[in-house]
N, C-alpha and C. Protein backbone atom coordinates (compact mmCIF):
# COMPACT_ATOMS: atom_id res chain seq x y z
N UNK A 1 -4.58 8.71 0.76
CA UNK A 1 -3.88 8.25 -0.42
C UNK A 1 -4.24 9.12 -1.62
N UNK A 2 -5.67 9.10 -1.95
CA UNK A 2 -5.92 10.68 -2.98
C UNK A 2 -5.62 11.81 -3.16
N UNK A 3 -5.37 12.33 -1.56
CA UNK A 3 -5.37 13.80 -0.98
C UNK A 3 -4.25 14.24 -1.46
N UNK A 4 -3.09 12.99 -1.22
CA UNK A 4 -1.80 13.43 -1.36
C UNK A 4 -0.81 13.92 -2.64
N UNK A 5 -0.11 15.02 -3.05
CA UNK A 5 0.69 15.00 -4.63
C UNK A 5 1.93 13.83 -4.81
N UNK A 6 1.18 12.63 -4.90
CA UNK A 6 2.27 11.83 -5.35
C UNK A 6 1.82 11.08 -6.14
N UNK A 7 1.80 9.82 -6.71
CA UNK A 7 1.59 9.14 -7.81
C UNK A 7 1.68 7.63 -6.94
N UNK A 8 0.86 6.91 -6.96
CA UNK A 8 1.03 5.33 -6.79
C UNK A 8 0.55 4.29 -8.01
N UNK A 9 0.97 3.73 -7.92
CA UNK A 9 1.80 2.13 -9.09
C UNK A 9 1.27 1.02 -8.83
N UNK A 10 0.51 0.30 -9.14
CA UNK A 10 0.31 -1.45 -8.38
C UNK A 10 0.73 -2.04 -9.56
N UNK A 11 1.60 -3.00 -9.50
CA UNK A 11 2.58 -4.00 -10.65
C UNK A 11 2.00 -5.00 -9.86
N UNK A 12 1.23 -6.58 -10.46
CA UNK A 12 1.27 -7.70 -10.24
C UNK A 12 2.51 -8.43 -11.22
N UNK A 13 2.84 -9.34 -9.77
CA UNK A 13 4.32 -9.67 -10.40
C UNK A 13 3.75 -10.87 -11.60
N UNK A 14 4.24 -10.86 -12.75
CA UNK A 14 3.74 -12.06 -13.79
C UNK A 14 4.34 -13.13 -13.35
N UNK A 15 3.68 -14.33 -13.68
CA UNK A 15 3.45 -15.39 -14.12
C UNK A 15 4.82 -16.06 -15.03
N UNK A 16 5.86 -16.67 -13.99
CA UNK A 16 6.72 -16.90 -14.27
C UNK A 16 8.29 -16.13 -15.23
N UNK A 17 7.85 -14.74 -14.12
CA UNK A 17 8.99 -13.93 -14.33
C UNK A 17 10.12 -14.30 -13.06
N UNK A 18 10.99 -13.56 -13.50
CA UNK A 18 11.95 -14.13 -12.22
C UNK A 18 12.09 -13.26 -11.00
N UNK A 19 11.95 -14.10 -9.72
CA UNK A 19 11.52 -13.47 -8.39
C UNK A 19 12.77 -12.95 -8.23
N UNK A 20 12.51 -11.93 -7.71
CA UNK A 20 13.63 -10.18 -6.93
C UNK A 20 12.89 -10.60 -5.61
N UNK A 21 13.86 -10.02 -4.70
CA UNK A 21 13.72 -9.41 -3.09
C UNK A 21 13.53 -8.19 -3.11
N UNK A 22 13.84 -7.64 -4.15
CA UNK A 22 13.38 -5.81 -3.95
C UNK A 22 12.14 -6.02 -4.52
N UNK A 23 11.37 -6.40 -4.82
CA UNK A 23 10.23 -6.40 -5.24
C UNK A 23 9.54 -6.95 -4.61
N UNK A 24 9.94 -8.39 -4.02
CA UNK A 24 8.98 -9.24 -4.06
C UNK A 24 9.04 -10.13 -2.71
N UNK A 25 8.23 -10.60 -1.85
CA UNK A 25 8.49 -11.60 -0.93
C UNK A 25 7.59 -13.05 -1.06
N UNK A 26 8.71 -13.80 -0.81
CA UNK A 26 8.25 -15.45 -1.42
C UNK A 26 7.06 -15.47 -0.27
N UNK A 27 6.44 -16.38 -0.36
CA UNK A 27 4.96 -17.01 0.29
C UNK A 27 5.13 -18.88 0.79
N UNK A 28 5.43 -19.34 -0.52
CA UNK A 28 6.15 -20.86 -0.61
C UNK A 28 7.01 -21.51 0.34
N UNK A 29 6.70 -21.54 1.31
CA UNK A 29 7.30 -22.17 2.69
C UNK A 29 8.14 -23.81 2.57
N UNK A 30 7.19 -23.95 1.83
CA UNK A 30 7.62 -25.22 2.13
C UNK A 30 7.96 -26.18 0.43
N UNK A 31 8.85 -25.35 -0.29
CA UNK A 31 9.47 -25.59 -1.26
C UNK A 31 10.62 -26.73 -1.15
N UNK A 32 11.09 -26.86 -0.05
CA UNK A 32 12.51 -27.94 0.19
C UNK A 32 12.38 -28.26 1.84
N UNK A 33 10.83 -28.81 1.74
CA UNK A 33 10.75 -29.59 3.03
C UNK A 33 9.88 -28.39 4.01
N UNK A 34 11.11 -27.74 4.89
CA UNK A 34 10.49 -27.00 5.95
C UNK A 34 10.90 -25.50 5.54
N UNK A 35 10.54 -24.75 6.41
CA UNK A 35 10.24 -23.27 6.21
C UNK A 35 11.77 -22.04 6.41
N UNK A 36 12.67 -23.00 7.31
CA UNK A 36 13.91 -22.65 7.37
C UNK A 36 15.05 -23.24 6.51
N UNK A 37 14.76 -24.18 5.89
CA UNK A 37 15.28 -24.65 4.77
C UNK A 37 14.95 -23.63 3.48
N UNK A 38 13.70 -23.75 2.73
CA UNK A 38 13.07 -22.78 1.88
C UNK A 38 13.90 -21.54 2.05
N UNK A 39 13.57 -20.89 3.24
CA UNK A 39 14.10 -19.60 2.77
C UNK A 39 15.04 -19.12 2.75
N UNK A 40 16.31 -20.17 3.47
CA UNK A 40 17.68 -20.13 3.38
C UNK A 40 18.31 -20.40 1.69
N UNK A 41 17.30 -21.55 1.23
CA UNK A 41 17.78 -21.98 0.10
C UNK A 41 17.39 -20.60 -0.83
N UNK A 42 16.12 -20.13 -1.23
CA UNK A 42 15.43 -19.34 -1.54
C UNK A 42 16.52 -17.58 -1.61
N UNK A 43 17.14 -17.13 -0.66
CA UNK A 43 17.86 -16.22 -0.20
C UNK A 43 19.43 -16.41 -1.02
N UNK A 44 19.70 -17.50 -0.61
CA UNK A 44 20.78 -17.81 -1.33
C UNK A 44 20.59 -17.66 -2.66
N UNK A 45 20.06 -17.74 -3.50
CA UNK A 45 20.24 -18.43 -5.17
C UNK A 45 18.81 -17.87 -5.23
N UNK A 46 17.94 -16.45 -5.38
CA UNK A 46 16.66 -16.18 -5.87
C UNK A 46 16.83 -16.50 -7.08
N UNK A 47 17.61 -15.92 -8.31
CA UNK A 47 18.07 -15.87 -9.36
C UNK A 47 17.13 -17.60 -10.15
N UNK A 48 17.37 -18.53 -9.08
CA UNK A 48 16.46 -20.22 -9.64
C UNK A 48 14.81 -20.42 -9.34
N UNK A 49 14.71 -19.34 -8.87
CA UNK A 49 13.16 -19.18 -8.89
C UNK A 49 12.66 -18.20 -9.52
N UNK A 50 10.82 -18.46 -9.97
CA UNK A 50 10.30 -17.82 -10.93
C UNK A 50 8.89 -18.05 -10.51
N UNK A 51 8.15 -16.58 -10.57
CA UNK A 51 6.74 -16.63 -9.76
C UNK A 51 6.16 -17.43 -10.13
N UNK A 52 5.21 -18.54 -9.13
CA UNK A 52 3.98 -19.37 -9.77
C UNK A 52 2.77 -18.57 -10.26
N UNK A 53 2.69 -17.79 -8.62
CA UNK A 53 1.33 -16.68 -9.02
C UNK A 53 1.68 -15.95 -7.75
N UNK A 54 0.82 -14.72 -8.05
CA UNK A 54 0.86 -13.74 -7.33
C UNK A 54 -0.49 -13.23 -5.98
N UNK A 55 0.22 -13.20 -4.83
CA UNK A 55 -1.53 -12.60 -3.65
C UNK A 55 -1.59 -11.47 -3.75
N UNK A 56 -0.11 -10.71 -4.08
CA UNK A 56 -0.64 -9.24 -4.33
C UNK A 56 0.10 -8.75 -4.84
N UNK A 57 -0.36 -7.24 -5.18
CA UNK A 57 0.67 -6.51 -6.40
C UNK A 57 1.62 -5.74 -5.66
N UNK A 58 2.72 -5.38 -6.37
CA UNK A 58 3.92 -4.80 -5.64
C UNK A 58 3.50 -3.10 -5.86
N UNK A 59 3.28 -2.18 -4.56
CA UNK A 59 3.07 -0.95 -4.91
C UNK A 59 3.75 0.15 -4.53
N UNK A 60 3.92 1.01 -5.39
CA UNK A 60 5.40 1.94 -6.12
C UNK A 60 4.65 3.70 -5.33
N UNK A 61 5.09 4.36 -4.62
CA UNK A 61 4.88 5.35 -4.44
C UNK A 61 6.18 6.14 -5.13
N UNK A 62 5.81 7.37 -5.89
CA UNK A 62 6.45 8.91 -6.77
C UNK A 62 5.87 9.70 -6.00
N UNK A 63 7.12 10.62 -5.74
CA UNK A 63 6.54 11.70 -5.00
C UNK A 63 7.47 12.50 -6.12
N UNK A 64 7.20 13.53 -6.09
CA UNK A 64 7.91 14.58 -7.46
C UNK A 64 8.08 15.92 -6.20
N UNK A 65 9.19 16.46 -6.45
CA UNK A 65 9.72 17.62 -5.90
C UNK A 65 11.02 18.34 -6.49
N UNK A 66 10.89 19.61 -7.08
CA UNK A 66 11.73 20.09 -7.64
C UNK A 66 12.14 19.32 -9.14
N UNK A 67 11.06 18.59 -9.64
CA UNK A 67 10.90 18.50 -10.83
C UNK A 67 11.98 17.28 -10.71
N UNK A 68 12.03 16.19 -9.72
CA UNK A 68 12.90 15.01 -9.37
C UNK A 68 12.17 14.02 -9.04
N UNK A 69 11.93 12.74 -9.42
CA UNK A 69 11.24 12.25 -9.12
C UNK A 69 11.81 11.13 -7.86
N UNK A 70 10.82 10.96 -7.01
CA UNK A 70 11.78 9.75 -6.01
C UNK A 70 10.23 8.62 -5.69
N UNK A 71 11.47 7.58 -6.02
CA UNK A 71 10.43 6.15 -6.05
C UNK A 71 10.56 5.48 -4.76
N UNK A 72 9.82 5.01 -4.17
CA UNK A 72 9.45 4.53 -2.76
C UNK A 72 8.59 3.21 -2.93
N UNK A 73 8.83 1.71 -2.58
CA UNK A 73 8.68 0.83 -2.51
C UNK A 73 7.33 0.22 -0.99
N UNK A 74 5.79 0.78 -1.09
CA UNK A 74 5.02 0.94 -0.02
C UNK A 74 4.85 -0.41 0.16
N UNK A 75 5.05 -1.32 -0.64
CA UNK A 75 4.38 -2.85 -0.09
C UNK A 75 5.07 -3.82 -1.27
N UNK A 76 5.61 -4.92 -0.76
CA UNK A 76 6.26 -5.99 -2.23
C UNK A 76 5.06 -6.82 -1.85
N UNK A 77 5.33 -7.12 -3.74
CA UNK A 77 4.34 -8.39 -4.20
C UNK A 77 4.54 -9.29 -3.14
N UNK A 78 3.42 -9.79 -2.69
CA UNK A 78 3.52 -11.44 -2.28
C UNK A 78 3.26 -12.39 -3.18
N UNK A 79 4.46 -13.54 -3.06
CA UNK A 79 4.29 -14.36 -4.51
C UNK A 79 4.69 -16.14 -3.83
N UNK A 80 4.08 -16.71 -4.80
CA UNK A 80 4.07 -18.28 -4.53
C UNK A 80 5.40 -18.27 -5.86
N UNK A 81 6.17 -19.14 -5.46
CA UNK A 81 7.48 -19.44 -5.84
C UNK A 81 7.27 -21.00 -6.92
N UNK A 82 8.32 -20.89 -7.57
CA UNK A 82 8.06 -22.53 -8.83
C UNK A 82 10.12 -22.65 -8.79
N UNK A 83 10.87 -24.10 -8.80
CA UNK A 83 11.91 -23.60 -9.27
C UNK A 83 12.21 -23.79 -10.91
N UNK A 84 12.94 -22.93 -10.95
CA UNK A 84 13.42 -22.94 -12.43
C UNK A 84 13.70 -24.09 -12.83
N UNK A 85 13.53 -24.58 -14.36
CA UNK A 85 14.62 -25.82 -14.33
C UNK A 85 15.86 -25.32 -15.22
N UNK A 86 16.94 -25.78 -14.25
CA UNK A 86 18.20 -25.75 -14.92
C UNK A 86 18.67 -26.82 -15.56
N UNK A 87 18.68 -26.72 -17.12
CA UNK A 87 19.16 -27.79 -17.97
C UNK A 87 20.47 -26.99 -18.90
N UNK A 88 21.15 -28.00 -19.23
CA UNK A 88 22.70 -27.16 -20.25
C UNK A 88 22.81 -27.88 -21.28
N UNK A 89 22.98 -27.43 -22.28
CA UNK A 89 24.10 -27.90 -23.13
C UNK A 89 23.05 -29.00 -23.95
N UNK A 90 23.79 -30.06 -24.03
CA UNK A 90 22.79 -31.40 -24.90
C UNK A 90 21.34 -31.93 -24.64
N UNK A 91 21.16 -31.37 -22.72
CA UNK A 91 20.67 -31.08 -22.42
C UNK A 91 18.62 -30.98 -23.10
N UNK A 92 19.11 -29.64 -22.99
CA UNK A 92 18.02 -28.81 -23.08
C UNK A 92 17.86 -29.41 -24.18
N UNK A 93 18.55 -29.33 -25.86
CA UNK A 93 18.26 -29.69 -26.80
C UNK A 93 17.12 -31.03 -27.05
N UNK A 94 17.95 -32.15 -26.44
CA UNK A 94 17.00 -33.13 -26.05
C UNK A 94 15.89 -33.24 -25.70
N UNK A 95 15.42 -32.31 -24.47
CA UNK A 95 14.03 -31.97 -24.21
C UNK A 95 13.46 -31.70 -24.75
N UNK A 96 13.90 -30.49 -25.57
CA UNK A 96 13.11 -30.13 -26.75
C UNK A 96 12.70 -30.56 -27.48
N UNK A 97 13.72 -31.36 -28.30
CA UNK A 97 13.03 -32.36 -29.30
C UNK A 97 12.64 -33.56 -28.83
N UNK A 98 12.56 -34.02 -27.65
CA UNK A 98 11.24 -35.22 -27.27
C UNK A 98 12.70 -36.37 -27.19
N UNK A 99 11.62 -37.42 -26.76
CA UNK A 99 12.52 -38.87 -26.45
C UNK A 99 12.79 -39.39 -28.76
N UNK A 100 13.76 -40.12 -28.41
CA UNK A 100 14.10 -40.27 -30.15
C UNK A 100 13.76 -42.40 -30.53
N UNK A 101 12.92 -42.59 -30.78
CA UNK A 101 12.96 -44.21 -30.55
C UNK A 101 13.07 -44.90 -31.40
């Protein structure tokens, strides 16, 4: 890994950023019951999930040739999954400002 002219990257994925498949592979099995549920649901709709925490960092190999750089993906984060909450409209507002009594 030293020997070599390329450049490597370790990114830990943060703390409730939003989970990618190019980056990242869920851990959270058992988010909606069982493990084939999860990752069907999970696959479908990543876009509603957002990292809890991270087991490892996602690492980026650069290799440079002819003054071009090319990025290579050696290992994705492993990450524990949270879902988003989706609230709209009057919604959200409400939450925000608390119960009104």
């Amino acid at each position: 890994m030293r020997m070599e002219e390329a450049k490597w990257v370790m990114n830990w994925p943060c703390i409730g950023s939003d989970f990618t498949t190019d980056f990242m592979i869920n851990e959270s099995r058992f988010l909606h019951g069982d493990s084939t549920t999860t990752m069907r649901r999970v696959a479908m709709a990543p876009g509603n999930y957002a990292v809890r925490f991270a087991l490892s960092p996602t690492i980026t190999k650069s290799v440079f040739v002819n003054g071009v750089e090319t990025k290579t993906i050696i290992h994705k984060g492993m990450v524990h999954l949270v879902r988003k909450a989706n609230y709209i409209g009057a919604e959200r507002g409400y939450l925000a400002a608390g119960p009104r009594h």
